[in-house]
Structures are given as structure tokens and as C-alpha cells.
C-alpha atoms as a PDB file:
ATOM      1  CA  UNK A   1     -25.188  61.189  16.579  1.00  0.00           C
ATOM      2  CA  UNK A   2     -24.567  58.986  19.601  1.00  0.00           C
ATOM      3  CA  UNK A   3     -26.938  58.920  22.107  1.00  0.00           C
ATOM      4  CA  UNK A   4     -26.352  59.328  25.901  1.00  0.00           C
ATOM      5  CA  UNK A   5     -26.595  55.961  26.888  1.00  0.00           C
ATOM      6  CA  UNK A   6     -24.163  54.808  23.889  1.00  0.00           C
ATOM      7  CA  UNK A   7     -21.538  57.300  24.777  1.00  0.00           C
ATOM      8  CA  UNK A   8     -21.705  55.900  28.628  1.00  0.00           C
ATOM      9  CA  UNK A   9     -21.361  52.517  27.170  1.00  0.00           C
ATOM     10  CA  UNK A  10     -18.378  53.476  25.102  1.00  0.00           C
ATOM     11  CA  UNK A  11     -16.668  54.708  27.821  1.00  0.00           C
ATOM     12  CA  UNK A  12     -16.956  51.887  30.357  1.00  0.00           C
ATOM     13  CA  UNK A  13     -15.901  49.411  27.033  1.00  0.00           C
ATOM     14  CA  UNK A  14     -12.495  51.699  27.138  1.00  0.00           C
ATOM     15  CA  UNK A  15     -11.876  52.037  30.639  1.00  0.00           C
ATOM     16  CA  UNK A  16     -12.080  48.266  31.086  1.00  0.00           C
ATOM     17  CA  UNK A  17     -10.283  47.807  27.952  1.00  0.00           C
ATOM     18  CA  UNK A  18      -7.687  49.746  29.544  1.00  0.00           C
ATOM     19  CA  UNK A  19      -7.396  48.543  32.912  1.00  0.00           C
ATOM     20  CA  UNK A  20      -7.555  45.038  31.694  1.00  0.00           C
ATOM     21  CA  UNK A  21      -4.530  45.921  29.489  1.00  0.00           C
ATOM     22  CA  UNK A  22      -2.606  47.049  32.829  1.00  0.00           C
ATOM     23  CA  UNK A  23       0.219  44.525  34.087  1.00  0.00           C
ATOM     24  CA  UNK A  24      -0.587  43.208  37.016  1.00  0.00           C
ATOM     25  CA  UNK A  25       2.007  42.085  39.983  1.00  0.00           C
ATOM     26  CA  UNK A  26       2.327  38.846  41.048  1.00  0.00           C
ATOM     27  CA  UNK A  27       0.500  38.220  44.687  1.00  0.00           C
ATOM     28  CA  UNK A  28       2.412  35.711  45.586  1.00  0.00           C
ATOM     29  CA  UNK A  29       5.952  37.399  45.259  1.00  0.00           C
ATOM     30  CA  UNK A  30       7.033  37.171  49.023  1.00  0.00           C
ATOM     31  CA  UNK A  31       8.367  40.307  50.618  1.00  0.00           C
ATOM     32  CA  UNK A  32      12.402  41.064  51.772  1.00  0.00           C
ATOM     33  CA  UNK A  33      11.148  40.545  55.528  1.00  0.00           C
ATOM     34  CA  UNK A  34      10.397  37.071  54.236  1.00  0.00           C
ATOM     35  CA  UNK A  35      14.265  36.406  52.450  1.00  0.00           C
ATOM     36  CA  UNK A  36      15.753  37.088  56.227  1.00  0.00           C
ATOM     37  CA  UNK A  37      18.100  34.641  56.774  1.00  0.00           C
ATOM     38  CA  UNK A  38      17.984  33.740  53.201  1.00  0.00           C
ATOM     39  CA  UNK A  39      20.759  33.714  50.573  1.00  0.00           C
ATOM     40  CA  UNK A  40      20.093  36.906  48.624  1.00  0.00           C
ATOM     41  CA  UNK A  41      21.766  38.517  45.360  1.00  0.00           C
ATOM     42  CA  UNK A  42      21.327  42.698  45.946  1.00  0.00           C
ATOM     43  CA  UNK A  43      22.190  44.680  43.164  1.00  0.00           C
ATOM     44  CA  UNK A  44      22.769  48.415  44.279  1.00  0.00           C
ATOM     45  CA  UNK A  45      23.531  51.594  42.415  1.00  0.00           C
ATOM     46  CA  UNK A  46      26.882  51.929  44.236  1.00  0.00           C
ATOM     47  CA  UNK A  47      28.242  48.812  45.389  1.00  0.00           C
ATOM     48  CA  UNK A  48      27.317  46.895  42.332  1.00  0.00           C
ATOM     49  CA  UNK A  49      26.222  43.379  43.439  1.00  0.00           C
ATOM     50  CA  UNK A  50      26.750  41.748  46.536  1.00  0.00           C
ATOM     51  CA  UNK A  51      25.780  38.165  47.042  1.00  0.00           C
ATOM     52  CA  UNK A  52      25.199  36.465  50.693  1.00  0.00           C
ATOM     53  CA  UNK A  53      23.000  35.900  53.707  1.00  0.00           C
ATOM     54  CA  UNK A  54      20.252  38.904  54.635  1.00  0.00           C
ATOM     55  CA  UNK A  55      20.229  39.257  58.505  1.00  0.00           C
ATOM     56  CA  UNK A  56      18.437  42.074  58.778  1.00  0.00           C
ATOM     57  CA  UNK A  57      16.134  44.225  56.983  1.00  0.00           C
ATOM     58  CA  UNK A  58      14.576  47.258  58.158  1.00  0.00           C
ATOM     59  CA  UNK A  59      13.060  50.262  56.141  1.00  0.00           C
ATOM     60  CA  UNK A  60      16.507  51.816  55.337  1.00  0.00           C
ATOM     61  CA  UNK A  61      18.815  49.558  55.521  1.00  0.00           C
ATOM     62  CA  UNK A  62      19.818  46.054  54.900  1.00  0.00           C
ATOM     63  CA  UNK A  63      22.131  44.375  57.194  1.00  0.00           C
ATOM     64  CA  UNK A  64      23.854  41.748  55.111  1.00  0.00           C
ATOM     65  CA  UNK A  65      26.917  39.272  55.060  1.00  0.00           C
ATOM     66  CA  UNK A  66      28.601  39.222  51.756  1.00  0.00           C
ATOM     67  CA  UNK A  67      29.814  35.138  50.704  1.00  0.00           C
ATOM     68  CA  UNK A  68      33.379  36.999  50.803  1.00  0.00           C
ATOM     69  CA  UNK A  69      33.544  38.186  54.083  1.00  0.00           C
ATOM     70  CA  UNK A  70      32.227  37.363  58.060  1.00  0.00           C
ATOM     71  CA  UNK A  71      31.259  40.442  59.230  1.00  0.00           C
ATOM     72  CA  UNK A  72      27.529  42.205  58.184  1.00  0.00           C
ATOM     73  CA  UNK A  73      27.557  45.198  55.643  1.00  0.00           C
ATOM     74  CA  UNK A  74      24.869  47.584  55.695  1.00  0.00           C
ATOM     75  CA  UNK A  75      23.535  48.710  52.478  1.00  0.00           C
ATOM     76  CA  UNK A  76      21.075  51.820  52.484  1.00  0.00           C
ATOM     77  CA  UNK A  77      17.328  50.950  50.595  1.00  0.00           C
ATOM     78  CA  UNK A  78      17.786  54.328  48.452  1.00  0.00           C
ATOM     79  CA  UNK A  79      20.985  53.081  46.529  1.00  0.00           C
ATOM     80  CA  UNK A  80      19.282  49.320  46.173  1.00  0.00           C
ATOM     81  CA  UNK A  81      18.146  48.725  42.297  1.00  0.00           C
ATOM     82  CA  UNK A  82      17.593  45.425  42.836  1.00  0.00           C
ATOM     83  CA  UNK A  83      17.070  42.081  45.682  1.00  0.00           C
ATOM     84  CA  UNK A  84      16.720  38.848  44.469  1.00  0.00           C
ATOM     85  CA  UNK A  85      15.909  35.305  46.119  1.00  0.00           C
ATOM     86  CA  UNK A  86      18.036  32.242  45.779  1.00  0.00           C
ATOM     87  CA  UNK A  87      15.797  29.179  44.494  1.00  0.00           C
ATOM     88  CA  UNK A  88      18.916  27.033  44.741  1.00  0.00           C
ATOM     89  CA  UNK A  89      20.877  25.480  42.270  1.00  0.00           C
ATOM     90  CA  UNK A  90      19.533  24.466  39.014  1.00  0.00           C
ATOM     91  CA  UNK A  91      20.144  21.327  37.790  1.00  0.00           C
ATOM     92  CA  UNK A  92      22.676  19.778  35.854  1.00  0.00           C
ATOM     93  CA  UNK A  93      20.450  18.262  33.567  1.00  0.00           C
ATOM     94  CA  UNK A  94      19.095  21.225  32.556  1.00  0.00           C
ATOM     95  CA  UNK A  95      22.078  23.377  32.388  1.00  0.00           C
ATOM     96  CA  UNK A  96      23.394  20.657  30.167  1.00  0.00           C
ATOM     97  CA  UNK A  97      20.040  21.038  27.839  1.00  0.00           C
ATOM     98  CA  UNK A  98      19.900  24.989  28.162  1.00  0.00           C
ATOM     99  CA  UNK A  99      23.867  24.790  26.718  1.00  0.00           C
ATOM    100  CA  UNK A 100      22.911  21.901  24.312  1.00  0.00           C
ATOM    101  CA  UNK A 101      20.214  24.238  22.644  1.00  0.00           C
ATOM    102  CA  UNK A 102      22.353  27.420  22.822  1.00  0.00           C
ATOM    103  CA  UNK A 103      25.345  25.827  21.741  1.00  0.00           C
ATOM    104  CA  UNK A 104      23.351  23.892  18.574  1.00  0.00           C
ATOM    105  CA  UNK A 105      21.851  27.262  17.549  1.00  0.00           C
ATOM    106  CA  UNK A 106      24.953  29.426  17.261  1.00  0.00           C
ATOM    107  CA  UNK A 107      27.706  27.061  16.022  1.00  0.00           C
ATOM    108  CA  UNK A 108      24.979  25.570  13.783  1.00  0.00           C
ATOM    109  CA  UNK A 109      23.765  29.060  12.291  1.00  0.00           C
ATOM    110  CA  UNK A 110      27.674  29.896  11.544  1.00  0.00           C
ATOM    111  CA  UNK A 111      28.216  26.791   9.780  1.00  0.00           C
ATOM    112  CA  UNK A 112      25.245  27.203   8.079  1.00  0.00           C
ATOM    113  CA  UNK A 113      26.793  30.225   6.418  1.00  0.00           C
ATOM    114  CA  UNK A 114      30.526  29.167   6.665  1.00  0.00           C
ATOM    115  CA  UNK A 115      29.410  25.961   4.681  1.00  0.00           C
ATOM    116  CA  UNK A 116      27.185  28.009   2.245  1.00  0.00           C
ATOM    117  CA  UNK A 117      30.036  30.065   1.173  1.00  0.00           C
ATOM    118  CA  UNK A 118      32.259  27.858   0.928  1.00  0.00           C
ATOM    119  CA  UNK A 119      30.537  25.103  -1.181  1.00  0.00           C
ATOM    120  CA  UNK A 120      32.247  24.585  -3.789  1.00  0.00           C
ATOM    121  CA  UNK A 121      35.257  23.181  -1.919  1.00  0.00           C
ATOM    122  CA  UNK A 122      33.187  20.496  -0.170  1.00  0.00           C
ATOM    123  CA  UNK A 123      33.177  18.183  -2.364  1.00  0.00           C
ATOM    124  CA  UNK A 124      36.282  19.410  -4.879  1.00  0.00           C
ATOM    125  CA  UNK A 125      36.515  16.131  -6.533  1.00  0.00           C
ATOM    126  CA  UNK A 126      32.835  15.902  -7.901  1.00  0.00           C
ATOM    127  CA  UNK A 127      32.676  19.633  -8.341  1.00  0.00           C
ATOM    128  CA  UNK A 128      31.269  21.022  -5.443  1.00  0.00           C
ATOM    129  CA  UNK A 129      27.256  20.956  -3.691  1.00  0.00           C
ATOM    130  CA  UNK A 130      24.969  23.030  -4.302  1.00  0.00           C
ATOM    131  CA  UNK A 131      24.700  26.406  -1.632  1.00  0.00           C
ATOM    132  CA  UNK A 132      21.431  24.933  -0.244  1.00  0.00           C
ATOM    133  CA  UNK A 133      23.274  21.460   0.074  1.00  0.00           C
ATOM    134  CA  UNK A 134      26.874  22.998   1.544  1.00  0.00           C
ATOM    135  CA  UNK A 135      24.440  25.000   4.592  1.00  0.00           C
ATOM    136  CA  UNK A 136      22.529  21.858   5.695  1.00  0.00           C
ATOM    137  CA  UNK A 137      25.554  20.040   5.722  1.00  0.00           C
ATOM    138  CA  UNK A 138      27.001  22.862   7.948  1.00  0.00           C
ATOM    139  CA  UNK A 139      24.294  23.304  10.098  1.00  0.00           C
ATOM    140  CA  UNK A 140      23.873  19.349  10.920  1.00  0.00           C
ATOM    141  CA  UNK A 141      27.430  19.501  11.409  1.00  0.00           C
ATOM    142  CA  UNK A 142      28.069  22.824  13.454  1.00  0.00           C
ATOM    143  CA  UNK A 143      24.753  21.476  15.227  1.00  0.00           C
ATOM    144  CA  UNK A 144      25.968  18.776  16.402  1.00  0.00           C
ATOM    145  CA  UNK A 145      29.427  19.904  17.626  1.00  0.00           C
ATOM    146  CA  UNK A 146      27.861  23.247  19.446  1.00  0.00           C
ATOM    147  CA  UNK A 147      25.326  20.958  21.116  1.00  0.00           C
ATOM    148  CA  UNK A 148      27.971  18.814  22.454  1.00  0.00           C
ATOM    149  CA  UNK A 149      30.269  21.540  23.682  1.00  0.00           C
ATOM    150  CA  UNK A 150      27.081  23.578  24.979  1.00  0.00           C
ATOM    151  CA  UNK A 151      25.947  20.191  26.919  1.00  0.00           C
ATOM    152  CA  UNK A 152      29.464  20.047  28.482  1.00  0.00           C
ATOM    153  CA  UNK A 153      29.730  23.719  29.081  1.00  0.00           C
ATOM    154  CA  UNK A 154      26.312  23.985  30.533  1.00  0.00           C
ATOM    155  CA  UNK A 155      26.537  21.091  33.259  1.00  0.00           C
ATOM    156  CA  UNK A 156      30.000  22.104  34.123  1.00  0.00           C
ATOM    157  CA  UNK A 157      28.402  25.649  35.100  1.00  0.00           C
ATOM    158  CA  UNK A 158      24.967  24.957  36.736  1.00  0.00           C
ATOM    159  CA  UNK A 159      24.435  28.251  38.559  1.00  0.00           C
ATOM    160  CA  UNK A 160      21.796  29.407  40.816  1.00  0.00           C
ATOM    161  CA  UNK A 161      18.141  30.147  40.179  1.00  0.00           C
ATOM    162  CA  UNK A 162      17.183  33.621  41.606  1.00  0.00           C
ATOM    163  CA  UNK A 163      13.586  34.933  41.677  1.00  0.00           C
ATOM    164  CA  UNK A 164      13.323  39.140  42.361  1.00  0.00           C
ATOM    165  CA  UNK A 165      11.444  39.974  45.113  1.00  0.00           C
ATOM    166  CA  UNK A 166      12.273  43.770  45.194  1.00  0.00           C
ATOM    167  CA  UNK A 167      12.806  46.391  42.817  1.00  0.00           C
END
């Protein structure tokens, strides 16, 4: 049987174990009073999302001008879900190599199979390719094409980087 001592021991071991297990927030993640004046995306419960410039923000409400419109809307702090920072746009670069790597790995993956399936009529004079043969040959060659349309897709849509500051 455990002693005293053990059994204290024990039970420090778990309750650090368990508050070292706890998520922790970030303490740099600025606050809405900071995004004033800032391009903002808010996401609430019954508007749905509203993109623009924060003017005001008090405990309630949020006094905001949509990209749509001139005038302020005010949305009430109960129905928001959701405020996020703009971090301007990202990059056309790396759109282009975010697409490039999407694009590869889907159009590759289906001609992986498409090829697979289909390998006897690759090569109909000689009698086909082996399955293994037929998917490399579709996944260099979906690869490639999805890369190239992802690059072009991705740099033609750069969006915005947004960082959430609020729940």
C-alpha cells in the first residue's frame, strides 16, 4: 500500500500533467479596441459576414462600415461568432504555390486512378502497361497539368490573410 507521501506525489504528477495538457491562448493576440480603424472580417449569427472598416467598438456594439456601403452599421456583441484582422494581401507567389500543390495533388490522385483503370488502352499497340505503370504515368501527368492550372488559379486569386482576434 502507498504511503502518504507517495499518494501526495501522485497527485501533484497528475495535476501538472493535466494543466500542462491545457491549451493555452496566445498573449500576444491583440484585442478589438486595437483593430479600430482597421479592416475587419465579422462573422455574426444573424447577418452572416460583413467585411469593412471598425470605427467603433464598445462593450455591446460594434460600429462598423461594410466595403459595400458609406454609412456605419451597428452590430450587437451577443449575435457576433466571430472578428477577424486583416494581415493584408498574401502574395502572389504564394497563392501561385498554395494552388500549384493543391492543384498537383487532386488532378494527380485522379489520374492516378483514371490511368490505373484504364491501362490497358495506354499503350494498345504493345498490349497495354502494367496497373502500377498506367498510375505513375497518370499521376506525373495529372501532376503536372493540376499544378499548372492550380499555379494560374492561385495567383489570379491572392486573397487576404486574416488573423482572429475575437471569438
Amino acid at each position: 500500500m502507498p504511503t502518504r507521501v507517495e499518494m501526495v506525489r501522485a497527485s501533484i504528477c497528475v495535476a501538472a500533467a493535466i494543466v500542462g495538457a491545457m491549451p493555452l491562448r496566445a498573449a500576444a493576440q491583440p484585442s478589438v479596441q486595437s483593430a479600430v480603424n482597421q479592416r475587419v472580417r465579422v462573422t455574426t449569427s444573424d447577418r452572416g459576414v460583413l467585411i469593412g472598416q471598425l470605427v467603433t467598438a464598445m462593450p455591446d456594439t460594434l460600429q462598423l462600415v461594410p466595403d459595400s456601403a458609406t454609412d456605419p452599421v451597428s452590430i450587437q456583441r451577443a449575435s457576433v461568432t466571430r472578428i477577424e484582422i486583416s494581415r493584408g494581401r498574401a502574395s502572389r507567389g504564394a497563392a501561385a504555390r498554395k494552388g500549384a500543390i493543391r492543384g498537383a495533388l487532386i488532378l494527380g490522385s485522379i489520374g492516378a486512378v483514371s490511368l490505373a483503370l484504364q491501362h490497358d488502352e495506354v499503350q494498345a499497340s504493345t498490349g497495354g502497361v502494367s496497373v502500377a505503370h498506367g498510375a505513375a504515368l497518370g499521376a506525373w501527368s495529372g501532376g503536372l497539368f493540376g499544378g499548372l492550372v492550380g499555379a494560374a488559379i492561385g495567383a489570379a486569386r491572392a486573397g487576404e490573410r486574416w488573423e482572429r482576434i475575437a471569438p
